[in-house]
C-alpha atoms as a PDB file:
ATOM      1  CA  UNK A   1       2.117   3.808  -3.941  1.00  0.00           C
ATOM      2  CA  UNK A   2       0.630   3.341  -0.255  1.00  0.00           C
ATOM      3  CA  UNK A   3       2.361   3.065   2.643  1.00  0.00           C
ATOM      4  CA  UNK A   4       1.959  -0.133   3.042  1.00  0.00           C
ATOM      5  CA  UNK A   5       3.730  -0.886  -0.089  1.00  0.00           C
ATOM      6  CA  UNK A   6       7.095   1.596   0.736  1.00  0.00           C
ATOM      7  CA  UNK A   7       9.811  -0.441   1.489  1.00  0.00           C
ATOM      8  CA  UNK A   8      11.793   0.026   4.839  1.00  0.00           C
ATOM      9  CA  UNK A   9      14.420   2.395   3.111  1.00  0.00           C
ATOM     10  CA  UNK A  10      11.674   4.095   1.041  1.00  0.00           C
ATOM     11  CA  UNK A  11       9.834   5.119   4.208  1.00  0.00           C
ATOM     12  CA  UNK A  12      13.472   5.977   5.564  1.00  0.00           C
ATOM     13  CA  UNK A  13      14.427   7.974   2.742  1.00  0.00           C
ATOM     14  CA  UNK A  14      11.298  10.039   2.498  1.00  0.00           C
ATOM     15  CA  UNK A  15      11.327  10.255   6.544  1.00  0.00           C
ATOM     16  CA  UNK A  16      15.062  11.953   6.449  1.00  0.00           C
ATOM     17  CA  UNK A  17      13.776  14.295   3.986  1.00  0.00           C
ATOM     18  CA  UNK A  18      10.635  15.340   6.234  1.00  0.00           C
ATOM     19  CA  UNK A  19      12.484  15.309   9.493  1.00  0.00           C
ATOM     20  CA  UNK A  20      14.731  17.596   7.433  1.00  0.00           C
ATOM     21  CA  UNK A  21      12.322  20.362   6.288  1.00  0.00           C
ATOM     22  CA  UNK A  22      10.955  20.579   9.421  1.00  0.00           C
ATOM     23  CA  UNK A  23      14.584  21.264  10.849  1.00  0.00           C
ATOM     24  CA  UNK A  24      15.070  24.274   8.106  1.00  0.00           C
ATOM     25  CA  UNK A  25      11.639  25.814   9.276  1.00  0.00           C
ATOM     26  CA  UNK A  26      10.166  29.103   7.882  1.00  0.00           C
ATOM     27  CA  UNK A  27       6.916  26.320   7.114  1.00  0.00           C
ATOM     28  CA  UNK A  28       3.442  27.693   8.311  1.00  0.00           C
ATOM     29  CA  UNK A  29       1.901  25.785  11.003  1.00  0.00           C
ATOM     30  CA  UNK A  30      -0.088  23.810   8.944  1.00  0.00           C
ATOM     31  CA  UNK A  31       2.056  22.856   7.241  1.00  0.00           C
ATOM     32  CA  UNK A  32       4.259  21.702  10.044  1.00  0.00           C
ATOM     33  CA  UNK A  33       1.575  19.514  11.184  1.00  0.00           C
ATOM     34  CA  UNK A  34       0.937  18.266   7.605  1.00  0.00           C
ATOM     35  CA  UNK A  35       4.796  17.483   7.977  1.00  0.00           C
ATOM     36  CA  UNK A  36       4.822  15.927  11.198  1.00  0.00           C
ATOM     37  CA  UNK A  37       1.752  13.876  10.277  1.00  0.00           C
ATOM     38  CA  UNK A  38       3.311  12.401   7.693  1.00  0.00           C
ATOM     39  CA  UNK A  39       6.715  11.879   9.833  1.00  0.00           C
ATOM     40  CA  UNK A  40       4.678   9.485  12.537  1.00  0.00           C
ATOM     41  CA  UNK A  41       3.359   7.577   9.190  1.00  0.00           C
ATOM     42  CA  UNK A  42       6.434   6.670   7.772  1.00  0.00           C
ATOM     43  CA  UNK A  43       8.351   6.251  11.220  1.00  0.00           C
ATOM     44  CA  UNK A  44       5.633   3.787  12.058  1.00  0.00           C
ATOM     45  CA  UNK A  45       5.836   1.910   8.295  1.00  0.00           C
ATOM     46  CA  UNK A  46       9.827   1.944   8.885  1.00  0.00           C
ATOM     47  CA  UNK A  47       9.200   0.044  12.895  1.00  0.00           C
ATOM     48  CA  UNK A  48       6.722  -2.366  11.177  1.00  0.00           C
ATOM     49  CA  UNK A  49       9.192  -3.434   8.639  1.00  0.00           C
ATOM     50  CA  UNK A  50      12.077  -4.367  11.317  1.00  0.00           C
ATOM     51  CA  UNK A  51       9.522  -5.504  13.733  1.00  0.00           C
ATOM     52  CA  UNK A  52       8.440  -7.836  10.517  1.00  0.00           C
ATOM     53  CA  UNK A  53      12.325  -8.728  10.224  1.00  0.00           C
ATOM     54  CA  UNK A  54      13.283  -9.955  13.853  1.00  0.00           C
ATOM     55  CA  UNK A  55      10.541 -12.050  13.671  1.00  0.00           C
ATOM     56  CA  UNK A  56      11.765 -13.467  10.868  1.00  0.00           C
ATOM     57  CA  UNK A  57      14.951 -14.011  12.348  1.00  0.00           C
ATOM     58  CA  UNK A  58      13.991 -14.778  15.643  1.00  0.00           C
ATOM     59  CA  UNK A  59      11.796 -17.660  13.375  1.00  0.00           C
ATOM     60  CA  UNK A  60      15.140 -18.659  11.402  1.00  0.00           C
ATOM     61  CA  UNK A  61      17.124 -19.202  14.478  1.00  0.00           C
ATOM     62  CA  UNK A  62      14.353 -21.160  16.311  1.00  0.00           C
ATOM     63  CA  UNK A  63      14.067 -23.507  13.768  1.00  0.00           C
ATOM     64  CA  UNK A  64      17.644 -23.712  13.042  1.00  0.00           C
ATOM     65  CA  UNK A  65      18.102 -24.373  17.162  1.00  0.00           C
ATOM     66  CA  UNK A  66      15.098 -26.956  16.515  1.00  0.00           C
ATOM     67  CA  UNK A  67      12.276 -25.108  18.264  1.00  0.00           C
END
């Protein structure tokens, strides 16, 4: 599965997990990076999906409110 297919609470999920291991330490450096790499990924998938939902309410409400 890409990225661009994880849903918001996929990209959550896996996001609490990374944010986690980093937290525990004792990783090497590169894998740290790896780690954080991936963290910006799926923190930017997860702001994309409720980015994607206001505008779909902000949409709903305007045309509820007739414009």
């Amino acid at each position: 599965m890409t990225d661009e297919e994880l849903s918001y609470e996929q990209a959550r999920t896996e996001l609490a997990t990374v944010v986690e291991r980093l937290e525990q330490g004792g990783s090497s450096l590169e894998e740290s990076l790896a780690l954080w790499e991936r963290g910006e990924k799926l923190a930017d998938v997860c702001q994309r999906r409720l980015d994607g939902a206001r505008e779909r309410i902000e949409a709903a409400r305007a045309a509820r409110d007739g414009g």
